[in-house]
Protein backbone atom coordinates (compact mmCIF):
# COMPACT_ATOMS: atom_id res chain seq x y z
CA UNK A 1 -28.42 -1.08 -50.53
CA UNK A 2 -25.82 -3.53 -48.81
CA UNK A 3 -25.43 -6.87 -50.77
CA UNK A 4 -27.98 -9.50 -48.77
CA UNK A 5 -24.93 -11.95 -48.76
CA UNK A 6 -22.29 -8.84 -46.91
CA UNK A 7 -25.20 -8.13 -44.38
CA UNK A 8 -25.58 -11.87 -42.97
CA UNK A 9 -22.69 -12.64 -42.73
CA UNK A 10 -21.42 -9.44 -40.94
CA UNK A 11 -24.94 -10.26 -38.55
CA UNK A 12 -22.82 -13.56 -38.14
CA UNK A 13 -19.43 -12.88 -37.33
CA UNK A 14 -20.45 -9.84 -35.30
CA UNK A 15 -22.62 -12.28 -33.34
CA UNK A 16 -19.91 -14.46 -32.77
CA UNK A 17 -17.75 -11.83 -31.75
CA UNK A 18 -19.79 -10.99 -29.21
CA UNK A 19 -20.67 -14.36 -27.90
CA UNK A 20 -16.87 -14.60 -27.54
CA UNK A 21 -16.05 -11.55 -26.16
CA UNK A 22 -18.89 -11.84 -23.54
CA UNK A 23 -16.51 -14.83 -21.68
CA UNK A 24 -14.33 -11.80 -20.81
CA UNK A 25 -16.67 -9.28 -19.68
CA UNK A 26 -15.92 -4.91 -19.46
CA UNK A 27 -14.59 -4.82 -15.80
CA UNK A 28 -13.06 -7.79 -15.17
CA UNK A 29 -9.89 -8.41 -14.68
CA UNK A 30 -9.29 -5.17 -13.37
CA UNK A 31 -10.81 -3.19 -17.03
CA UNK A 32 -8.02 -4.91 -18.98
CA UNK A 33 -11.15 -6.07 -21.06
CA UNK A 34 -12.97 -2.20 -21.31
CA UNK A 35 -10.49 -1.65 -24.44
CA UNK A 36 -11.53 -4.40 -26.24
CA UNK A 37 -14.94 -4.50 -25.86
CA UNK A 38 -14.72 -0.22 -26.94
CA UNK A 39 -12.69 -0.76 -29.86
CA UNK A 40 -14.79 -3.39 -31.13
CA UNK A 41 -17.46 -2.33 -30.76
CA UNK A 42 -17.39 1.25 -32.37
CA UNK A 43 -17.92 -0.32 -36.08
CA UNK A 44 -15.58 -1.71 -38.00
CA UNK A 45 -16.15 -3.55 -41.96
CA UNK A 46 -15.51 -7.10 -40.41
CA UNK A 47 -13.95 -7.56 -43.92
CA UNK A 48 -11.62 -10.59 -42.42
CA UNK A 49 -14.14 -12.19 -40.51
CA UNK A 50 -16.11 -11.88 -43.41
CA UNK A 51 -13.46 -13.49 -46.03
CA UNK A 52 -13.05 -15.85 -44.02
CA UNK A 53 -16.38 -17.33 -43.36
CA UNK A 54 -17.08 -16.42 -47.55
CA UNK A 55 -13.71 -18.78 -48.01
CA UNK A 56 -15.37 -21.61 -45.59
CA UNK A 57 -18.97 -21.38 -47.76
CA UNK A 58 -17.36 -21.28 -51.28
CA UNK A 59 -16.04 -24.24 -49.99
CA UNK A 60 -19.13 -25.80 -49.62
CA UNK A 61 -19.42 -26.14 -45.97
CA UNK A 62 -20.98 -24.16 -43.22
CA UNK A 63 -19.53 -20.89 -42.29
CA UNK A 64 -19.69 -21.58 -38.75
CA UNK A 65 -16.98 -23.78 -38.78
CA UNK A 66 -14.62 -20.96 -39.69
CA UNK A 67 -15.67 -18.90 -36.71
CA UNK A 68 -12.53 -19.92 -35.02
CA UNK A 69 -10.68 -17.98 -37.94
CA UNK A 70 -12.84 -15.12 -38.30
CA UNK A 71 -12.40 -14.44 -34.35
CA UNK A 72 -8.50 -14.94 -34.67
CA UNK A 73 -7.87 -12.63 -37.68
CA UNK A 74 -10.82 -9.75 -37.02
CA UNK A 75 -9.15 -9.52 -33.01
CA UNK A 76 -5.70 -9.63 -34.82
CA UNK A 77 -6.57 -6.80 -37.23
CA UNK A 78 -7.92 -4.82 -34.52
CA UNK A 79 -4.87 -5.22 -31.66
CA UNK A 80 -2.92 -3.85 -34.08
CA UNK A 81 -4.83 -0.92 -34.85
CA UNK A 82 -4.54 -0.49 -31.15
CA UNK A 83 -1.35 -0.43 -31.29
CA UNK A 84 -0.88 1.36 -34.15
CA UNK A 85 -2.78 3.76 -33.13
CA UNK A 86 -0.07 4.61 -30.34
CA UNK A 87 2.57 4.48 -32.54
CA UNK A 88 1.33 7.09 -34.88
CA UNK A 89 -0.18 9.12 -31.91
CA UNK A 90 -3.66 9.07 -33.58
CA UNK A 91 -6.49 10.94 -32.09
CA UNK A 92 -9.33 9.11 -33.88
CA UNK A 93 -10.49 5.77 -35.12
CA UNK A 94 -13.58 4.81 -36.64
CA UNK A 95 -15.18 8.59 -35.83
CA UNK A 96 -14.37 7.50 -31.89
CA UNK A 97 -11.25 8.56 -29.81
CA UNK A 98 -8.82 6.27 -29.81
CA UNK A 99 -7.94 3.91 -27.00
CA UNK A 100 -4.82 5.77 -26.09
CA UNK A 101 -6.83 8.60 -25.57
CA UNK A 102 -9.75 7.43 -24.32
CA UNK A 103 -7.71 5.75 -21.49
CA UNK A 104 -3.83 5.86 -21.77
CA UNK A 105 -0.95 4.59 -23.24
CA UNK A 106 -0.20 2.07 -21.12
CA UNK A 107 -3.80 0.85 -21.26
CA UNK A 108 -3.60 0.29 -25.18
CA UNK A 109 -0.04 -1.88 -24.68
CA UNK A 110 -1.54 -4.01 -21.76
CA UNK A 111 -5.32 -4.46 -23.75
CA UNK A 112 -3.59 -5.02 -27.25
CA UNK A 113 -1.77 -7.71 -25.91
CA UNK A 114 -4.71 -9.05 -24.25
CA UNK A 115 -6.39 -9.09 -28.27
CA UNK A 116 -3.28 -10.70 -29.65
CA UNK A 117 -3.68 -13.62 -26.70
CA UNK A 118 -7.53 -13.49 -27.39
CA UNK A 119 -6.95 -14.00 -30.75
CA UNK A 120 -4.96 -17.05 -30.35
CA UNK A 121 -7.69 -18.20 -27.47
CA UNK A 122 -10.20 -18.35 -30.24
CA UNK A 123 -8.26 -20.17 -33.21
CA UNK A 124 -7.63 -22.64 -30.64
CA UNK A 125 -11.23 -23.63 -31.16
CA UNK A 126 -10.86 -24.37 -34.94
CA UNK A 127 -11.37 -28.71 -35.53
CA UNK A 128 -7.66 -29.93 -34.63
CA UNK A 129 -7.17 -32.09 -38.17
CA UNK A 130 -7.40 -27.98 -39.34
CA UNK A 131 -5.82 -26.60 -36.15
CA UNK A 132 -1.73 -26.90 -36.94
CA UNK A 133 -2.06 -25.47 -40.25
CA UNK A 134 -4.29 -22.77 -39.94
CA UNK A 135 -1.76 -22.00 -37.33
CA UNK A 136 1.15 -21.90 -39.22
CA UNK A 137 -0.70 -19.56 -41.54
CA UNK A 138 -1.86 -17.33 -38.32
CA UNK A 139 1.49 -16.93 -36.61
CA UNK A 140 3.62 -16.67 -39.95
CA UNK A 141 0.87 -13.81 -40.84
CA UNK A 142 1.32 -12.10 -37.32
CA UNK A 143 5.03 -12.22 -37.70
CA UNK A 144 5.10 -10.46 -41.33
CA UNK A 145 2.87 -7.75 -40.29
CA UNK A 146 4.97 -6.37 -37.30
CA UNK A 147 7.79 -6.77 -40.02
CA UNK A 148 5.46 -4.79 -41.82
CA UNK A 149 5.13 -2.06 -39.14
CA UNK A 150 8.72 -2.01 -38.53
CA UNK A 151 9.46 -1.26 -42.63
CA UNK A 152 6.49 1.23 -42.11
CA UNK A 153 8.15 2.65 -39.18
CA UNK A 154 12.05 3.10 -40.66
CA UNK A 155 10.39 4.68 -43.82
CA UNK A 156 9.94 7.55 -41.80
CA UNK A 157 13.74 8.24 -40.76
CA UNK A 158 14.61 7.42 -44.80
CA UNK A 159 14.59 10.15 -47.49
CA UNK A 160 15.11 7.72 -50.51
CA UNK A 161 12.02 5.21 -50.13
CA UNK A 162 10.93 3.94 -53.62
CA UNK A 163 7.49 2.84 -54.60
CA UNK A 164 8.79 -0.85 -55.32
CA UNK A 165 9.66 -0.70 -51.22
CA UNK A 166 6.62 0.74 -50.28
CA UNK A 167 4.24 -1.81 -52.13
CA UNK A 168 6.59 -4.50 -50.19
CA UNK A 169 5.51 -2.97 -47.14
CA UNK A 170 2.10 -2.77 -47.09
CA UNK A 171 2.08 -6.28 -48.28
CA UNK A 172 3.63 -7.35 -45.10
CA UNK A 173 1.63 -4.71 -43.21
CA UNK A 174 -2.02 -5.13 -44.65
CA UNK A 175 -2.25 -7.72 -47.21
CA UNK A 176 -1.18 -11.17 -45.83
CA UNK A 177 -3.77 -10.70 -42.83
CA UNK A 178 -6.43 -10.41 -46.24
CA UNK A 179 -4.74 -13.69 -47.29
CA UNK A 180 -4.83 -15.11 -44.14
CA UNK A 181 -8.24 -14.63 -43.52
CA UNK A 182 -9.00 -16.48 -47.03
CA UNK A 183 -6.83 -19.21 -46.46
CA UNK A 184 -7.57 -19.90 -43.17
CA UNK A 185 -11.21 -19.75 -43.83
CA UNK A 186 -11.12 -22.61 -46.33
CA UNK A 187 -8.24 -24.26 -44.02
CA UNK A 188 -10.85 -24.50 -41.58
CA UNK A 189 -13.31 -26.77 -43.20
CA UNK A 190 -10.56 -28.82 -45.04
CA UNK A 191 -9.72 -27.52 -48.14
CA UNK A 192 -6.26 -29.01 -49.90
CA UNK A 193 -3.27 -26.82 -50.20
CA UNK A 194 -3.53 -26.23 -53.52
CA UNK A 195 -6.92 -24.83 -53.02
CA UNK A 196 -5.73 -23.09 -50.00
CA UNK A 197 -2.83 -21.29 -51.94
CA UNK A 198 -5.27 -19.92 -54.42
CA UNK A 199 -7.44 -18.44 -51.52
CA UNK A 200 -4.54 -16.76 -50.58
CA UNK A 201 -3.24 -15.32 -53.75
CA UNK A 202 -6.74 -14.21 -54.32
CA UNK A 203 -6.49 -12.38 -50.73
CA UNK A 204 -3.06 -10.82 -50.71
CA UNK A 205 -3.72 -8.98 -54.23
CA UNK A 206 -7.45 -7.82 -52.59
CA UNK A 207 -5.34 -6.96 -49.59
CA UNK A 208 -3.05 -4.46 -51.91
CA UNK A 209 -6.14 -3.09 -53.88
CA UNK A 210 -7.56 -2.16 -50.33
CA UNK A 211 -4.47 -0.24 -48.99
CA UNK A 212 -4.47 2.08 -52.61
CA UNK A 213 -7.86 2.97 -51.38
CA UNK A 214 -7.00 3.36 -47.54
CA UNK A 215 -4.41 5.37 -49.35
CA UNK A 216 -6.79 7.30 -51.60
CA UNK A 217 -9.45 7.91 -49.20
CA UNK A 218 -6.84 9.30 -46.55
CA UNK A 219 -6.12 12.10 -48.83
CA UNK A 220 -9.59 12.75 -51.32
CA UNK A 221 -12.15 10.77 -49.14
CA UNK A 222 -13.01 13.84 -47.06
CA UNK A 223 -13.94 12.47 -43.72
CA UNK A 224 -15.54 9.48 -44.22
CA UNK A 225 -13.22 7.99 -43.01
CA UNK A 226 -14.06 8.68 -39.39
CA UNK A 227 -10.32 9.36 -38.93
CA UNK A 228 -7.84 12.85 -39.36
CA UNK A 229 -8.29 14.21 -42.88
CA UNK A 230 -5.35 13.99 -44.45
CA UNK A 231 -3.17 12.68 -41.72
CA UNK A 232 -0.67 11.29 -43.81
CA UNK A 233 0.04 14.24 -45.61
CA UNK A 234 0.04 16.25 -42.43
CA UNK A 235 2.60 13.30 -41.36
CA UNK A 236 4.48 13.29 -43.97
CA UNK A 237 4.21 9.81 -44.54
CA UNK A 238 5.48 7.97 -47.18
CA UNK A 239 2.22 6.55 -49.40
CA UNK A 240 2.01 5.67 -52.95
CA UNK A 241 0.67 9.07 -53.41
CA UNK A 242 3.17 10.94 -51.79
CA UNK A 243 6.07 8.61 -53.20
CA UNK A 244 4.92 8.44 -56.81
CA UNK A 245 4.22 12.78 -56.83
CA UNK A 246 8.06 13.06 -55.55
CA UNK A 247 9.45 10.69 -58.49
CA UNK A 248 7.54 12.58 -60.78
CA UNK A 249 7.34 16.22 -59.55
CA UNK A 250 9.94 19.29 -61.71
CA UNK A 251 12.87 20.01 -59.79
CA UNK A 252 10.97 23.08 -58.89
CA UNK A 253 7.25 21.29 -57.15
CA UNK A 254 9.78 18.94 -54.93
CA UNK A 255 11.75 22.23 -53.79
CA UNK A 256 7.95 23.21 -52.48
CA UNK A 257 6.78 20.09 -51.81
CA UNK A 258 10.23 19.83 -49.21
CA UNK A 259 9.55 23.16 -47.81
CA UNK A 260 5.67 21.88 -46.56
CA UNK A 261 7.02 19.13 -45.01
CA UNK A 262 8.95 21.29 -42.67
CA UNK A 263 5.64 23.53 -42.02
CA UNK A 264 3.46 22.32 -39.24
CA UNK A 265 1.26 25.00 -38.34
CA UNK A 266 -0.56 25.62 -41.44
CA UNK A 267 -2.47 22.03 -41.96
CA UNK A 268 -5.08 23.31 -44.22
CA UNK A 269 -2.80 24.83 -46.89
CA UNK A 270 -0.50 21.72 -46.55
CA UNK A 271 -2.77 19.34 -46.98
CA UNK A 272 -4.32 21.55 -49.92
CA UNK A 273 -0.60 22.14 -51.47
CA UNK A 274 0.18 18.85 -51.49
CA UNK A 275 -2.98 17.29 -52.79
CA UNK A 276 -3.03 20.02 -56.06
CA UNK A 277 0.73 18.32 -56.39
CA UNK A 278 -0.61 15.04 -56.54
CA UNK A 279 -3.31 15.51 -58.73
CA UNK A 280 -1.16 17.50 -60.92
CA UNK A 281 1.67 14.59 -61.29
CA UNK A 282 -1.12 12.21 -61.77
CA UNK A 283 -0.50 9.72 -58.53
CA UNK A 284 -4.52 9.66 -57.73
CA UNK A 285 -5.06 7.90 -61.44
CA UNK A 286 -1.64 5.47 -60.79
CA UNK A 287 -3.21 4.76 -57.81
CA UNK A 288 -6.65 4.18 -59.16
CA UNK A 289 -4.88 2.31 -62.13
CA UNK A 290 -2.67 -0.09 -60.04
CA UNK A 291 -5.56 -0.79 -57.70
CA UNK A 292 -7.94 -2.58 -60.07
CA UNK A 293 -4.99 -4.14 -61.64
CA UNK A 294 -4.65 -5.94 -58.19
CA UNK A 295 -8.54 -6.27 -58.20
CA UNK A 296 -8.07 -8.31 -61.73
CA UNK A 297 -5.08 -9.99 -60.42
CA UNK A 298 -7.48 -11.43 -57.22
CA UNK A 299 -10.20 -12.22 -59.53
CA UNK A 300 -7.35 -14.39 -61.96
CA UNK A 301 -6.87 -16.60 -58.62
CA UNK A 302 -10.75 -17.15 -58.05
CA UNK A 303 -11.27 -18.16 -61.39
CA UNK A 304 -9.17 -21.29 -60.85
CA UNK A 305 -11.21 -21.99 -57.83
CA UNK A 306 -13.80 -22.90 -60.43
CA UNK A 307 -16.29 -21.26 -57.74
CA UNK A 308 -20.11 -21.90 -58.33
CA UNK A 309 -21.80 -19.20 -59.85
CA UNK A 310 -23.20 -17.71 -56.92
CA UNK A 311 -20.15 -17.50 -55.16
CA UNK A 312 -18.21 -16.15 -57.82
CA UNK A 313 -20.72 -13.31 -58.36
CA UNK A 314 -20.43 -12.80 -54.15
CA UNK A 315 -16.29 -12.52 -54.92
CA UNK A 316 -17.18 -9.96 -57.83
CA UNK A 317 -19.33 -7.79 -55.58
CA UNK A 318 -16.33 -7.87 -53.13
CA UNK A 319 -13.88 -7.46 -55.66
CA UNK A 320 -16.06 -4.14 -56.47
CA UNK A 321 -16.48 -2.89 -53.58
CA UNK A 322 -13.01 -3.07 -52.63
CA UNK A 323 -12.34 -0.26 -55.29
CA UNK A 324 -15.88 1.84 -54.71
CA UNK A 325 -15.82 2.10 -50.92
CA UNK A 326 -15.99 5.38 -49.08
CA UNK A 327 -14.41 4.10 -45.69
């Protein structure tokens, strides 16, 4: 059974995603909207919107005065996945085809762009004494994760990526939009920087326990994931899984594990190869280990919030179910 707490206030910031999104309506402007209302509207956890209106009540305020930041970081997080989505030529998201298919190319760039601008739109409409810095916050964030993509991206062309790097990477990619969402969420109804920093700590190491299990899930989550099973193995791409089995694998696994990379017409046995090599080095349990380290690193932060009870039990369940989901 979902936690009462996760279930209103997903009601609540998909309700205000849709009373935002219904100023730009599917078919205006040409269809430039379709995209946006499709992709956001074929699920999604709403775990920044969620953080971020969890931030503003924690606070002791209302959470509807961080809708402002919940609509900038959940149409953020989700023009990049359009994006992304191009970039790594993905046929599915969320169990749906993905925009690029769906439509085109070209109508992913133009639409994504029209999410990022959207996104801005709506953190416009944040109380202005909150305004400048949960701006700062916003663009600084936006910047880091296209530095984040672009790390992500020259990993691919680089034979000597180490899992120091990597961890870098998806903390620029994945886990300052977490942070963001925190900080801006207690920005929003006037929390003091100190405060604010902690919300942030608290979100970047939640953001890093998430992307071990994105990682996890990608490769022994079956397809729950409503996306390619195993598409970064069948990728090649450079994980925590992948990078931590290569710096541990005999000289005489990494001669095999080199040969599958070169093999594309067998997915099945390369996805099956690789994952007996990563069992057998032991990167699922360093995974599993270094994501609830992050998980107790988060919780550290809250505790110096000096939450109320009820919120800090709210942060536990999230904390939990950071490391137990199945998608």
């Amino acid at each position: 059974m979902e936690h009462p707490t996760l279930t209103r206030l997903k009601q609540e910031a998909n309700h205000a995603i849709e009373s935002f999104l219904n100023r730009y309506p599917q078919g205006a402007a040409d269809g430039l909207y379709d995209p946006v209302h499709y992709l956001m509207g074929i699920g999604g956890k709403r775990l920044r919107a969620v953080l971020a209106l969890s931030a503003a009540e924690a606070e002791g305020s209302e959470a509807q005065k961080a809708h402002p930041a919940a609509l900038a970081v959940e149409l953020f997080h989700n023009f990049t996945l359009m994006h992304d989505d191009i970039m790594d030529q993905a046929p599915k998201r969320r169990g749906n085809p993905t925009v690029h298919v769906k439509w085109d190319e070209n109508a992913g760039i133009l639409s994504g762009d029209a999410m990022y601008t959207l996104a801005h739109m709506a953190l416009a409409e944040m109380d202005l004494k909150a305004l400048p810095n949960a701006l700062k916050v916003f663009n600084q964030t936006a910047l880091e994760v296209c530095i984040g993509q672009q790390s992500d991206m020259d990993f691919e062309r680089r034979l000597d990526v180490t899992v120091e790097e990597y961890m870098e990477m998806i903390r620029l990619k994945t886990s300052v939009l977490v942070a963001a969402s925190l900080a801006m969420g207690a920005i929003a109804v006037g929390a003091n920087e100190e405060r604010v920093k902690l919300w942030y700590e608290a979100g970047e190491q939640l953001g890093l326990a998430f992307q071990m299990q994105d990682d996890l899930l990608d490769v022994f989550g079956g397809d729950a994931m409503g996306k390619q099973v195993g598409g970064d193995i069948l990728s090649n791409k450079k994980t925590f899984l992948r990078l931590h089995t290569w710096e541990q694998a005999s000289p005489e696994l990494l001669s095999e594990l080199k040969m599958w990379d070169d093999i594309d017409d067998r997915p099945i046995d390369k996805v099956e190869f690789v994952k007996k090599a990563m069992v057998e080095c032991g990167a699922d349990e360093a995974a599993r280990s270094a994501m609830v380290d992050y998980v107790n690193r988060a919780m550290s932060a809250l505790d110096d919030l000096n939450l109320s009870e009820t919120n800090r039990e709210w942060f536990d369940f999230l904390g939990g179910l950071v490391t137990q989901r199945t998608s």
